[in-house]
PDB file of N, CA and C in Angstrom:
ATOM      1  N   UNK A   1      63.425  -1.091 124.422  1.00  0.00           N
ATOM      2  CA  UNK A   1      63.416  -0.651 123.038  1.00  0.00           C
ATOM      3  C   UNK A   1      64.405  -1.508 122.257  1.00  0.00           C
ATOM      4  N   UNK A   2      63.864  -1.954 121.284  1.00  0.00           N
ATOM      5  CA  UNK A   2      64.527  -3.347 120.393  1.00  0.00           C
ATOM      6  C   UNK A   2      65.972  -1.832 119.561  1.00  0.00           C
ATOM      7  N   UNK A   3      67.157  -2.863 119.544  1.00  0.00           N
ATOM      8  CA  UNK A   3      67.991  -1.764 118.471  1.00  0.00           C
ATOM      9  C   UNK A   3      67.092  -1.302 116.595  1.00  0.00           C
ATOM     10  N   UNK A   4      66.216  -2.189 116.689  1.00  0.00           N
ATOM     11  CA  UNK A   4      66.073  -1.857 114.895  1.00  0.00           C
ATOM     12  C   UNK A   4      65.023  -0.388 115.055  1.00  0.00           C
ATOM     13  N   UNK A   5      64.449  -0.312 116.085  1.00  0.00           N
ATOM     14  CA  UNK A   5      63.590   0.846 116.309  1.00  0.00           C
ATOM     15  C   UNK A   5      64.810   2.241 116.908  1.00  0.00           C
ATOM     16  N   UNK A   6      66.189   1.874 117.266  1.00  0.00           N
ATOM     17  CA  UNK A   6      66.584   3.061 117.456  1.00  0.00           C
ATOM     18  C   UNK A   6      67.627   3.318 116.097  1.00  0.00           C
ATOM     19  N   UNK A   7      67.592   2.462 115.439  1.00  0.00           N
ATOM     20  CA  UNK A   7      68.303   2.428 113.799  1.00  0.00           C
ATOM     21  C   UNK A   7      67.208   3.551 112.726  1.00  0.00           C
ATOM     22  N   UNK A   8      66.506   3.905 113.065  1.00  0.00           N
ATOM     23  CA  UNK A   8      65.333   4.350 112.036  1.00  0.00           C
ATOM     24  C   UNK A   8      64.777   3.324 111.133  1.00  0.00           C
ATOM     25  N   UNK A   9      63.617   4.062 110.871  1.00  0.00           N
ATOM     26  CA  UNK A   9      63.082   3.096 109.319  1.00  0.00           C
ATOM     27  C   UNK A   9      63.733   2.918 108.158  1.00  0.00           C
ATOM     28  N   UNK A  10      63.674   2.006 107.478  1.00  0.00           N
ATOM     29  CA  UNK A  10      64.473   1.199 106.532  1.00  0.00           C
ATOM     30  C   UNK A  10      63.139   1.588 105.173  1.00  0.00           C
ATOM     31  N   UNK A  11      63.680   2.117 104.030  1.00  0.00           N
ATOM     32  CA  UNK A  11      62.420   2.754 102.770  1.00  0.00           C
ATOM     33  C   UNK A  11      64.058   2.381 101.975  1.00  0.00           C
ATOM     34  N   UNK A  12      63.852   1.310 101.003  1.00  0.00           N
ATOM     35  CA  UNK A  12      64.541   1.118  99.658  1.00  0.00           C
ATOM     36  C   UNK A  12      64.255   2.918  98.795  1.00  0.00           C
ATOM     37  N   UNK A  13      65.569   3.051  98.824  1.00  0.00           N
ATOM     38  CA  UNK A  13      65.727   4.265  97.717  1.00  0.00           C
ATOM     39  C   UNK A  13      65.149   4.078  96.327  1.00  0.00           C
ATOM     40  N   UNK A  14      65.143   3.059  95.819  1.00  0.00           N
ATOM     41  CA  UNK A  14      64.800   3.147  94.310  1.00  0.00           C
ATOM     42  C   UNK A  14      62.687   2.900  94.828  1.00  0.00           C
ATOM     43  N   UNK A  15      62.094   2.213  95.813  1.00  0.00           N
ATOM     44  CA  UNK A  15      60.862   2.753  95.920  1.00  0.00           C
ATOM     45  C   UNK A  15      60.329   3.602  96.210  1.00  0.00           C
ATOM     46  N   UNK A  16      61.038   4.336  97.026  1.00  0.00           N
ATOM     47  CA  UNK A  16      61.030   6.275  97.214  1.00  0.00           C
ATOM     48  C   UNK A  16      60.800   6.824  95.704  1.00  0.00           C
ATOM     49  N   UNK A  17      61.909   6.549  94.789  1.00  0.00           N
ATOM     50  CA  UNK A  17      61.993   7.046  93.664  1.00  0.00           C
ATOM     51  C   UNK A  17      60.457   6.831  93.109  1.00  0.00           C
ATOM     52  N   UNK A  18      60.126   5.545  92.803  1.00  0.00           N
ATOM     53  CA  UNK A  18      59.003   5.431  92.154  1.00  0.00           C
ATOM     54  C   UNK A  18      57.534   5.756  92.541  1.00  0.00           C
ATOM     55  N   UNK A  19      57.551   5.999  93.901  1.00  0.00           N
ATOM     56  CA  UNK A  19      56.633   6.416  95.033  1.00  0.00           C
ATOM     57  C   UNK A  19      56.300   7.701  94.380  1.00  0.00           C
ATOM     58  N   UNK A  20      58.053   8.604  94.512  1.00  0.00           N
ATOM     59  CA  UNK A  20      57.778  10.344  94.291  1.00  0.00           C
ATOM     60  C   UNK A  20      57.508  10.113  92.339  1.00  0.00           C
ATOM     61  N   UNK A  21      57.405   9.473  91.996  1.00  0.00           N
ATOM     62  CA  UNK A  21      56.844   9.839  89.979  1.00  0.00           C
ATOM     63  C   UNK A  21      55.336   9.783  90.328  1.00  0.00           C
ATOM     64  N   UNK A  22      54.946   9.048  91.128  1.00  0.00           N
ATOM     65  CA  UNK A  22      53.180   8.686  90.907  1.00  0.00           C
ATOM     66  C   UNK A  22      52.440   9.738  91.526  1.00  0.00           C
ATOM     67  N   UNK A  23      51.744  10.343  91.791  1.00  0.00           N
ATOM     68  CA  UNK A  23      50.234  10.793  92.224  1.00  0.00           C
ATOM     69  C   UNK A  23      49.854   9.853  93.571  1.00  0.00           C
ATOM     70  N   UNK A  24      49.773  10.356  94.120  1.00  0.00           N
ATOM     71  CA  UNK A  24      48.667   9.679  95.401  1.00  0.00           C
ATOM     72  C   UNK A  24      47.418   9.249  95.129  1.00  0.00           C
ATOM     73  N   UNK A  25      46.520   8.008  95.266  1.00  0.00           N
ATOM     74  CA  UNK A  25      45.539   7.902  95.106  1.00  0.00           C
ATOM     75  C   UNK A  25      45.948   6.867  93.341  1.00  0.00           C
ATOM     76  N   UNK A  26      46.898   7.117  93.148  1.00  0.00           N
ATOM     77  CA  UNK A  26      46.817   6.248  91.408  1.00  0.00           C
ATOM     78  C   UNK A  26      47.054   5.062  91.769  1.00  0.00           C
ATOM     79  N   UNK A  27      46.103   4.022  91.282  1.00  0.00           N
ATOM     80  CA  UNK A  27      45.954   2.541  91.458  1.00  0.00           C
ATOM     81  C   UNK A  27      46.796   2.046  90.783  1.00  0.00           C
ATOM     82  N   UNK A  28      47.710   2.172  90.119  1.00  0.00           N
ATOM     83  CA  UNK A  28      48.862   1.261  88.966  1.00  0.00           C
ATOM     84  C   UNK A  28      50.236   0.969  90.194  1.00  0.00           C
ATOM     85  N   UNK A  29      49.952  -0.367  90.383  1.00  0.00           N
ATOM     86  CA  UNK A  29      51.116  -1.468  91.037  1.00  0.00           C
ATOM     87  C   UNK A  29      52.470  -1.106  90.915  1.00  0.00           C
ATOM     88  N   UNK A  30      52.811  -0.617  91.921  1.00  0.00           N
ATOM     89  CA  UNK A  30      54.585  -0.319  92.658  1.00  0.00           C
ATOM     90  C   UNK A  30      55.278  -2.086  92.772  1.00  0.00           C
ATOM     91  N   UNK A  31      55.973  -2.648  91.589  1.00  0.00           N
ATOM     92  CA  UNK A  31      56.601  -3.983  91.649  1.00  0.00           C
ATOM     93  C   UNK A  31      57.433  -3.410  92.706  1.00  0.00           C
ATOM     94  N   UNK A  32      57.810  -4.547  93.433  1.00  0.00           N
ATOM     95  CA  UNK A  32      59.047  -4.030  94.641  1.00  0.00           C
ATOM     96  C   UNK A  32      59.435  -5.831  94.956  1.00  0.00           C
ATOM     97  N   UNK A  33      60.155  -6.060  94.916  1.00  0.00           N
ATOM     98  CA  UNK A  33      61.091  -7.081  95.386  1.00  0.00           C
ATOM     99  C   UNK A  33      61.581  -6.871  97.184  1.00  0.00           C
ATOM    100  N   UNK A  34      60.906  -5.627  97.631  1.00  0.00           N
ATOM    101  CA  UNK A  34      62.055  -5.623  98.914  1.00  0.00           C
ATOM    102  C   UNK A  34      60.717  -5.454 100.092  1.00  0.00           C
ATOM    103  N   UNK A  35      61.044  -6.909 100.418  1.00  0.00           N
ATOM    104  CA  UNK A  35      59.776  -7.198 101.476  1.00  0.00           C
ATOM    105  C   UNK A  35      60.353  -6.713 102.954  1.00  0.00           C
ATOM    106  N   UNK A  36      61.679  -6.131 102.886  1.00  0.00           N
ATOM    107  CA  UNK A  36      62.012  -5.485 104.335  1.00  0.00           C
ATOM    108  C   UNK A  36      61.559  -3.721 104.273  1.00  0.00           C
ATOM    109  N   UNK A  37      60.988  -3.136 102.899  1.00  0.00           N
ATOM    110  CA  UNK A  37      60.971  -1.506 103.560  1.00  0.00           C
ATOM    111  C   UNK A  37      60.146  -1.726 104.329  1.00  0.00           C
ATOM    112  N   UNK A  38      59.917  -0.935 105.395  1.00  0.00           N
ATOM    113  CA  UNK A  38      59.151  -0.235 106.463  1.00  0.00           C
ATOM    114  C   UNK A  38      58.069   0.924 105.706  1.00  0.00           C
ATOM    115  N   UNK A  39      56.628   0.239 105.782  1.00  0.00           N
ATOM    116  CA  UNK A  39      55.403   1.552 105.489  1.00  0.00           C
ATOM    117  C   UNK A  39      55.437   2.799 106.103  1.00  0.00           C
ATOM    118  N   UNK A  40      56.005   3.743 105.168  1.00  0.00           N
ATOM    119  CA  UNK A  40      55.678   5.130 105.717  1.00  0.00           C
ATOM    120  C   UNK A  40      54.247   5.806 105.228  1.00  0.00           C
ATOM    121  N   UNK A  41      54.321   6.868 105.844  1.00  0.00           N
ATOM    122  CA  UNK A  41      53.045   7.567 105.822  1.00  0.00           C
ATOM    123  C   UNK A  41      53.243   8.546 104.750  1.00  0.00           C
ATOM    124  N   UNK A  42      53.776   8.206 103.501  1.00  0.00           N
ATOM    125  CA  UNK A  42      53.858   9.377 102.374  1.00  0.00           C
ATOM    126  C   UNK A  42      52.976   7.922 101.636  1.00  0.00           C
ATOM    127  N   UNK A  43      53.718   6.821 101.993  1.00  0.00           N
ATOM    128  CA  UNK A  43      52.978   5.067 100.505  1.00  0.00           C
ATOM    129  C   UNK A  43      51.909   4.974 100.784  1.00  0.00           C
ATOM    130  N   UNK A  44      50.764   5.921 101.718  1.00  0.00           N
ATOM    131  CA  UNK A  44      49.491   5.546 101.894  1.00  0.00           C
ATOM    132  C   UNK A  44      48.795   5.812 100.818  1.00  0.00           C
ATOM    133  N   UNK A  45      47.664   4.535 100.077  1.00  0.00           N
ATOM    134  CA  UNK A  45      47.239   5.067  99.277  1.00  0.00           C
ATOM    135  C   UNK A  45      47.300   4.806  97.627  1.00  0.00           C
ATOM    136  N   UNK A  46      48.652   3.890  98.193  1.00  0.00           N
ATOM    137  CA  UNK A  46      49.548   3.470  96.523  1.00  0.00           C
ATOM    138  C   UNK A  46      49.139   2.095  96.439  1.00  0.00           C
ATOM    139  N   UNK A  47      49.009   1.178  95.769  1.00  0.00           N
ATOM    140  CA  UNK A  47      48.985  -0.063  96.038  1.00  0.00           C
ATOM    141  C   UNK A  47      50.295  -0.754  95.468  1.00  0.00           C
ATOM    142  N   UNK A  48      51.033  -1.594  96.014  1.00  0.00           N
ATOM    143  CA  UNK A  48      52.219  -2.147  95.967  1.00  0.00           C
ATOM    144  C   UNK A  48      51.994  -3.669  94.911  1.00  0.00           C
ATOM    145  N   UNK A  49      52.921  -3.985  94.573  1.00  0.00           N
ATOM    146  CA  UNK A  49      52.816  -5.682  93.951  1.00  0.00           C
ATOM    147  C   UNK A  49      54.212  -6.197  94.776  1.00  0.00           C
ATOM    148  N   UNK A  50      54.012  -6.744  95.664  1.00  0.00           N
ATOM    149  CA  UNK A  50      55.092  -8.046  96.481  1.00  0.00           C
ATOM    150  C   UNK A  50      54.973  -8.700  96.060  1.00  0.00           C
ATOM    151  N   UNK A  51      56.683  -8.826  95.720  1.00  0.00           N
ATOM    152  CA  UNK A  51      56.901 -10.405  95.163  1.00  0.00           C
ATOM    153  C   UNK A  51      57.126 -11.394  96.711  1.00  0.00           C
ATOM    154  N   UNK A  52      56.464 -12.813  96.700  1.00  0.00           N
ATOM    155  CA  UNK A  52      56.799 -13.625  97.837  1.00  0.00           C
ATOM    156  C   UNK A  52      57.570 -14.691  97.776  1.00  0.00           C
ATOM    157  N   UNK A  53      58.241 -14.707  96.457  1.00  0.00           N
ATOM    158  CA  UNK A  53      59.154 -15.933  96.182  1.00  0.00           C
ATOM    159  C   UNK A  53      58.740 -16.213  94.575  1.00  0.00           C
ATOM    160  N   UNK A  54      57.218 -16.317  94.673  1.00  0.00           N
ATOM    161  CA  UNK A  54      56.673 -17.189  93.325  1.00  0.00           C
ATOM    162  C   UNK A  54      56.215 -16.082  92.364  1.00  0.00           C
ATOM    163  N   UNK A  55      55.285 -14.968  92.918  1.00  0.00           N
ATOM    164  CA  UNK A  55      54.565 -14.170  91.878  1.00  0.00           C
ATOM    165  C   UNK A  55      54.003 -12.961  93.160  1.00  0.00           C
ATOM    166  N   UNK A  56      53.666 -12.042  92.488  1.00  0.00           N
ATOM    167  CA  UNK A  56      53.240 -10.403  92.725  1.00  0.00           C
ATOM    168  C   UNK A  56      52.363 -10.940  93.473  1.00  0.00           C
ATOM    169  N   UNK A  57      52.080 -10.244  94.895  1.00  0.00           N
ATOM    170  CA  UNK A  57      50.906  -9.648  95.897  1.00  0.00           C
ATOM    171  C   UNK A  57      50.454  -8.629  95.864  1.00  0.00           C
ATOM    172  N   UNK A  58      49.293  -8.080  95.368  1.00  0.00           N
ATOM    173  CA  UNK A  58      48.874  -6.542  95.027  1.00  0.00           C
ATOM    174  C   UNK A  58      48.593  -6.425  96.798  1.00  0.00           C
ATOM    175  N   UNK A  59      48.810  -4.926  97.245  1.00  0.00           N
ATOM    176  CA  UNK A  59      48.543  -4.810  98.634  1.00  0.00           C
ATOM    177  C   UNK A  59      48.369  -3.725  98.492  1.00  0.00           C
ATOM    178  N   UNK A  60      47.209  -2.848  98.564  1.00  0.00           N
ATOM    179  CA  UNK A  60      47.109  -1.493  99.094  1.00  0.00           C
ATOM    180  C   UNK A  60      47.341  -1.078 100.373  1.00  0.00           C
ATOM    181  N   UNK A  61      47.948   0.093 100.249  1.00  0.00           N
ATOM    182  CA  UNK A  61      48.409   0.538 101.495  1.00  0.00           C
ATOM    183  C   UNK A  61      47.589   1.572 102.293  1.00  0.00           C
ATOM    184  N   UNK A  62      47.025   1.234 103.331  1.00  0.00           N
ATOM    185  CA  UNK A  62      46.123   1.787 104.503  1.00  0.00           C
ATOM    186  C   UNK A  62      47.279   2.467 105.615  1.00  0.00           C
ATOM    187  N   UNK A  63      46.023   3.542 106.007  1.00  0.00           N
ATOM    188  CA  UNK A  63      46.604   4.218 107.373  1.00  0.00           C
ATOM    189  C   UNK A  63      47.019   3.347 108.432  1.00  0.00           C
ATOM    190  N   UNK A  64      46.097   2.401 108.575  1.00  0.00           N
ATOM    191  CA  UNK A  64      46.784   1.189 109.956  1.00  0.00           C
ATOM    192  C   UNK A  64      48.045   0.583 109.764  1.00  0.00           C
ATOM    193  N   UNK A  65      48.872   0.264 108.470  1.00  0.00           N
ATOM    194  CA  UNK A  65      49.957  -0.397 107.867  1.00  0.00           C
ATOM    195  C   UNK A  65      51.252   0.342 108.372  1.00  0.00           C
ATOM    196  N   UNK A  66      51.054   1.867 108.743  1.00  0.00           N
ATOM    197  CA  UNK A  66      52.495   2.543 108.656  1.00  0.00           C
ATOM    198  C   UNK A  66      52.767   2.253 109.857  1.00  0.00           C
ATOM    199  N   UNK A  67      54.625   1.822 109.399  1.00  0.00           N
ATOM    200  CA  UNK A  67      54.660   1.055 110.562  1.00  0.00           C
ATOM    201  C   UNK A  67      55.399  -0.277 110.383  1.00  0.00           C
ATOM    202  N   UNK A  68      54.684  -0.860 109.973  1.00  0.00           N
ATOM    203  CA  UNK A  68      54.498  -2.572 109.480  1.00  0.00           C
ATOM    204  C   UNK A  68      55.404  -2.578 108.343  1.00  0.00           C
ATOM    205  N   UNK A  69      55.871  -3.629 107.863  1.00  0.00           N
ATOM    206  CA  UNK A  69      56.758  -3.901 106.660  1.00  0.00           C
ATOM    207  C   UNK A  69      56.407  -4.356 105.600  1.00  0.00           C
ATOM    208  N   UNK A  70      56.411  -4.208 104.307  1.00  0.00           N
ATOM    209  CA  UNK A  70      55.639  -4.700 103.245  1.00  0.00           C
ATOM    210  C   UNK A  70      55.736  -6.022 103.488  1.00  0.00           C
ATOM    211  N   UNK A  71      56.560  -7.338 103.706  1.00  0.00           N
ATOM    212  CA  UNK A  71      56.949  -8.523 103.634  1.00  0.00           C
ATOM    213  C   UNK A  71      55.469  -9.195 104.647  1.00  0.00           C
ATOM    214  N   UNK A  72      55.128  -8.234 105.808  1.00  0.00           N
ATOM    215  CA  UNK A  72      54.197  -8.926 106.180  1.00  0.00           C
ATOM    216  C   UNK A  72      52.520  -9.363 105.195  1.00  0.00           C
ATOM    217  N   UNK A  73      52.576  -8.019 104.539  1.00  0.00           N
ATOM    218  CA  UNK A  73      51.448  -8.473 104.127  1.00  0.00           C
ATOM    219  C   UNK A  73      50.999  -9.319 102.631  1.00  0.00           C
ATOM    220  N   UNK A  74      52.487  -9.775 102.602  1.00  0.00           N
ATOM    221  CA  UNK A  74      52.628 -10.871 101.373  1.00  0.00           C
ATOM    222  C   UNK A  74      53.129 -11.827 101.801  1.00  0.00           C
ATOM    223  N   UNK A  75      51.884 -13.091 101.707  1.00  0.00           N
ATOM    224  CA  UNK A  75      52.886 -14.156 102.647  1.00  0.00           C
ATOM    225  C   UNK A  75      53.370 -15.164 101.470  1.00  0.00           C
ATOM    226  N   UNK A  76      54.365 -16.088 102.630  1.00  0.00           N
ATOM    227  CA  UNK A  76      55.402 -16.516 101.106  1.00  0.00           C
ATOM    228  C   UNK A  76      54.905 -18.171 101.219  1.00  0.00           C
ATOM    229  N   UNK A  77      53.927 -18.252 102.495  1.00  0.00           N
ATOM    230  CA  UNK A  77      53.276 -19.832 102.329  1.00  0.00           C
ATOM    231  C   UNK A  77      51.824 -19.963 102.449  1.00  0.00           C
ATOM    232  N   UNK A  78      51.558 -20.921 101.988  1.00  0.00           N
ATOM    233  CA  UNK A  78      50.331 -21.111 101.068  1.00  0.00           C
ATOM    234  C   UNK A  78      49.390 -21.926 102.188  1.00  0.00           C
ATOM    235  N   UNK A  79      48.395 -20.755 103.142  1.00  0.00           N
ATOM    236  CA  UNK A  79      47.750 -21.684 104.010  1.00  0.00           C
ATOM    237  C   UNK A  79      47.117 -22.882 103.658  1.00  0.00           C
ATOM    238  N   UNK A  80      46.868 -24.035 104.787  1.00  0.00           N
ATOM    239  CA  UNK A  80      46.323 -25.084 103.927  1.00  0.00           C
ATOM    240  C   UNK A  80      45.493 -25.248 105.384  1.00  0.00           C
ATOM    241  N   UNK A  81      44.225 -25.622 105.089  1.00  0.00           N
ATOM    242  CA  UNK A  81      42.765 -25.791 106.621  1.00  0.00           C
ATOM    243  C   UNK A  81      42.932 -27.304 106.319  1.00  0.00           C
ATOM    244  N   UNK A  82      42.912 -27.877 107.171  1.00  0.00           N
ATOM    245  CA  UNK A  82      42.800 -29.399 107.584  1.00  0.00           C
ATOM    246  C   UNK A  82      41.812 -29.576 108.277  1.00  0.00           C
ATOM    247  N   UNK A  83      41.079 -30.495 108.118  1.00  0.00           N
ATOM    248  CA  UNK A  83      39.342 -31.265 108.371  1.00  0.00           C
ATOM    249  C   UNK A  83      38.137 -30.506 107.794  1.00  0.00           C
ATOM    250  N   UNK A  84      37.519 -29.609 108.613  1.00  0.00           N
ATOM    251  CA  UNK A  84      35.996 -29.255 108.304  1.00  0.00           C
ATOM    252  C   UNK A  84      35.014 -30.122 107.781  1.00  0.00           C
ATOM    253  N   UNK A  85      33.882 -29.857 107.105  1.00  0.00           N
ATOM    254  CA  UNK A  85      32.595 -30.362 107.050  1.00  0.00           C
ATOM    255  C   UNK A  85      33.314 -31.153 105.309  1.00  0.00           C
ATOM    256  N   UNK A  86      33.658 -30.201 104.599  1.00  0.00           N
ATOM    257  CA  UNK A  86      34.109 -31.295 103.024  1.00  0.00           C
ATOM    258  C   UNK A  86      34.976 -32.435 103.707  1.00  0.00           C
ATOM    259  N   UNK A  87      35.936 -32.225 104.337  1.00  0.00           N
ATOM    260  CA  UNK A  87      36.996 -33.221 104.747  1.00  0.00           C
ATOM    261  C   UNK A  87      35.725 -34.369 105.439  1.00  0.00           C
ATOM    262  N   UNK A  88      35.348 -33.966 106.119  1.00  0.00           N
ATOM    263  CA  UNK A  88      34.508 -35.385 106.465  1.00  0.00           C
ATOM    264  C   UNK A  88      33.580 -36.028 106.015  1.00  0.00           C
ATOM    265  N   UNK A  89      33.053 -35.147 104.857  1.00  0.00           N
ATOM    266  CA  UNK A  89      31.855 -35.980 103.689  1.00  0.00           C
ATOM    267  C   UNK A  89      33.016 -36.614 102.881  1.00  0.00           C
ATOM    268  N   UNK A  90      34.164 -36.399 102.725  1.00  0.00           N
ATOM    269  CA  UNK A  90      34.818 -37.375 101.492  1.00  0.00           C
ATOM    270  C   UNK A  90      34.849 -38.189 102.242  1.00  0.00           C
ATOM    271  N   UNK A  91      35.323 -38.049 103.907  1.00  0.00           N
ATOM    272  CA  UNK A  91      35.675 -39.572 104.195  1.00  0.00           C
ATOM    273  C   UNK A  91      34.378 -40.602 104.536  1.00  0.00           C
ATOM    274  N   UNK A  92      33.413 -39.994 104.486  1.00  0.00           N
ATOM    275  CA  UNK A  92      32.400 -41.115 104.858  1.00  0.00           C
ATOM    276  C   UNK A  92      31.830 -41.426 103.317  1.00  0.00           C
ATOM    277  N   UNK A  93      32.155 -40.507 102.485  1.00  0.00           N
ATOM    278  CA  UNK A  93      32.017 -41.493 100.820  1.00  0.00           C
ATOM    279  C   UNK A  93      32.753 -42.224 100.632  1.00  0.00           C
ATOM    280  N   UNK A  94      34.114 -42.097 101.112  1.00  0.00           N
ATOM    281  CA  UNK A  94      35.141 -43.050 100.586  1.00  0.00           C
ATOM    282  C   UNK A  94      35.553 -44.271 101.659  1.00  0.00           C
ATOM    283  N   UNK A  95      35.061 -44.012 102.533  1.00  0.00           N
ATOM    284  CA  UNK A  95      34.358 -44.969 103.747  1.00  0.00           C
ATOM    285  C   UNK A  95      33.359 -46.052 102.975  1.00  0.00           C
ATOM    286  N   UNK A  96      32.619 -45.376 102.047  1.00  0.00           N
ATOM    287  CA  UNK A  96      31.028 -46.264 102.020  1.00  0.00           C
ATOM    288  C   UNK A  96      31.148 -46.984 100.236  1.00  0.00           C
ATOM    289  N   UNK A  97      32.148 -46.339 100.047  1.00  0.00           N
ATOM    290  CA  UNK A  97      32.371 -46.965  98.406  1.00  0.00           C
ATOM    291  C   UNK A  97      33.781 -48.385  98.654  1.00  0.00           C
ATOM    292  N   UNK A  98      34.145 -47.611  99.880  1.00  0.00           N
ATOM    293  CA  UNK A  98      35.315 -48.648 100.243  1.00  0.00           C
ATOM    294  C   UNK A  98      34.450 -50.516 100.987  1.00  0.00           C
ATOM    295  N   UNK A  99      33.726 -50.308 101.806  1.00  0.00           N
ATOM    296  CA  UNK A  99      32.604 -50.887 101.924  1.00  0.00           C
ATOM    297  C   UNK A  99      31.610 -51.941 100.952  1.00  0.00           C
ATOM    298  N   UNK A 100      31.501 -50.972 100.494  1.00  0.00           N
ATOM    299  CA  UNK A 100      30.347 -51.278  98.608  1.00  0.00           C
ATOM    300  C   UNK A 100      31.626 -52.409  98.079  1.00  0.00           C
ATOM    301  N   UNK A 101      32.789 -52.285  98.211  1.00  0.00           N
ATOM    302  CA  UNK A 101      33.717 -53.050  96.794  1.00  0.00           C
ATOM    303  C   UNK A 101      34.195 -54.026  97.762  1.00  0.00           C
ATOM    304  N   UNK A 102      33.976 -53.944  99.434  1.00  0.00           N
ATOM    305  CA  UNK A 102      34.371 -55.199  99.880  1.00  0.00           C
ATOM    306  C   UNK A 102      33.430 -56.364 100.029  1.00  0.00           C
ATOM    307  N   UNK A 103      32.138 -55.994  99.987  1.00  0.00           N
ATOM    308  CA  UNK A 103      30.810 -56.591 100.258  1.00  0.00           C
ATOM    309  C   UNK A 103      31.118 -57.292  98.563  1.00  0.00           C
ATOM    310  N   UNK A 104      31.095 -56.634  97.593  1.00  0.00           N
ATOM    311  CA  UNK A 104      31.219 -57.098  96.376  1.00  0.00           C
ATOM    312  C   UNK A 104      32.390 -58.674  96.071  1.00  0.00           C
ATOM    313  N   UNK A 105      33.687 -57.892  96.534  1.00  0.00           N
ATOM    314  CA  UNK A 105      34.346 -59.441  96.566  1.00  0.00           C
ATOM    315  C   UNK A 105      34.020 -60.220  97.498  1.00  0.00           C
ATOM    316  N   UNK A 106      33.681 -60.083  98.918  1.00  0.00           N
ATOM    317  CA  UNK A 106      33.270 -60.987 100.050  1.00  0.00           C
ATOM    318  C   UNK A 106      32.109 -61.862  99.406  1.00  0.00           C
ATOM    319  N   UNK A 107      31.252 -61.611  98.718  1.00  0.00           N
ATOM    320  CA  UNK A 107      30.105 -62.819  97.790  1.00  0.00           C
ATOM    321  C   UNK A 107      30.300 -62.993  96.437  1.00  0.00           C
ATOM    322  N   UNK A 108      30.795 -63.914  95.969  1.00  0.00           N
ATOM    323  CA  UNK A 108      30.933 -64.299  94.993  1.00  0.00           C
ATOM    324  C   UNK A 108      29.226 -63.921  93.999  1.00  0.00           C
ATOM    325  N   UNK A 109      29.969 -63.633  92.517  1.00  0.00           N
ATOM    326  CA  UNK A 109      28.599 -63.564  91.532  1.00  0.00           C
ATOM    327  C   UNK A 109      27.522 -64.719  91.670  1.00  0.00           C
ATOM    328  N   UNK A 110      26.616 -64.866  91.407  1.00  0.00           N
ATOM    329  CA  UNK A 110      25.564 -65.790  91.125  1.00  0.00           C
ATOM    330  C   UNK A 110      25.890 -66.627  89.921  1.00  0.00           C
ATOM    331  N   UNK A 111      26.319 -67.662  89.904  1.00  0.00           N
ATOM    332  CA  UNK A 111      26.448 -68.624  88.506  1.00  0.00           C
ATOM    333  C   UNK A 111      27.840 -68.422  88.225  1.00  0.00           C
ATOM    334  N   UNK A 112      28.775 -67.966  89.164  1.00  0.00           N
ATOM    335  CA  UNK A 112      30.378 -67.605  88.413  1.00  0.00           C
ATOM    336  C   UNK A 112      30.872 -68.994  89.055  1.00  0.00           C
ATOM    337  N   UNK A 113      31.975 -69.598  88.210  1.00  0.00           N
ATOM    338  CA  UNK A 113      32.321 -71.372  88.477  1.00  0.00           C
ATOM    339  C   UNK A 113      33.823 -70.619  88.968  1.00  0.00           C
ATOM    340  N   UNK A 114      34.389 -71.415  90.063  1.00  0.00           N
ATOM    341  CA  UNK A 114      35.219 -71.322  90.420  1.00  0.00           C
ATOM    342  C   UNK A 114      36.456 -72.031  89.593  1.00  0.00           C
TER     343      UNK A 114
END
């Protein structure tokens, strides 16, 4: 058993606060800056706005989440996919235009005087 699980859960007091003003079930965005509370089972239901550094993550909160920490489900880097099917049609255009402009200088124009 890790020590942070015999510490209890960690819930920012001022999102408690704003948690207990709302209604359950009301869709209007809980701003929260604090990507360490721990999802309890009262925030099911609310949808949150995480900040990840740059701008708000809307995240509704599900029964599977409690538990989990808001910070996970706002990530703070920006996946990026490298190759697939676009990645390899640019390179065989830019393969074939690269091609096209060497064939072009490799023969001189018709009638151009050196």
């Amino acid at each position: 058993m890790s020590r942070s699980s015999k510490k209890g859960p960690f819930v920012d007091p001022k999102l408690l606060k704003k948690i207990a003003k709302l209604k359950p079930g009301d869709k209007t965005a809980i701003k929260t800056w604090s990507r360490r509370s721990e999802i309890s089972p009262e925030m099911v239901g609310f949808v949150f706005a995480v900040h990840n550094g740059k701008n708000f993550i809307e995240v509704s909160i599900k029964e599977e989440m409690v538990g989990h920490r808001l910070g996970e489900f706002s990530l703070t880097r920006k996946f990026v996919k490298h190759g697939g099917k676009m990645q390899r049609d640019l390179e065989i255009s830019q393969a074939q235009t690269d091609a096209d402009k060497a064939k072009q200088v490799a023969t001189p124009a018709i009638g151009a005087k050196k």
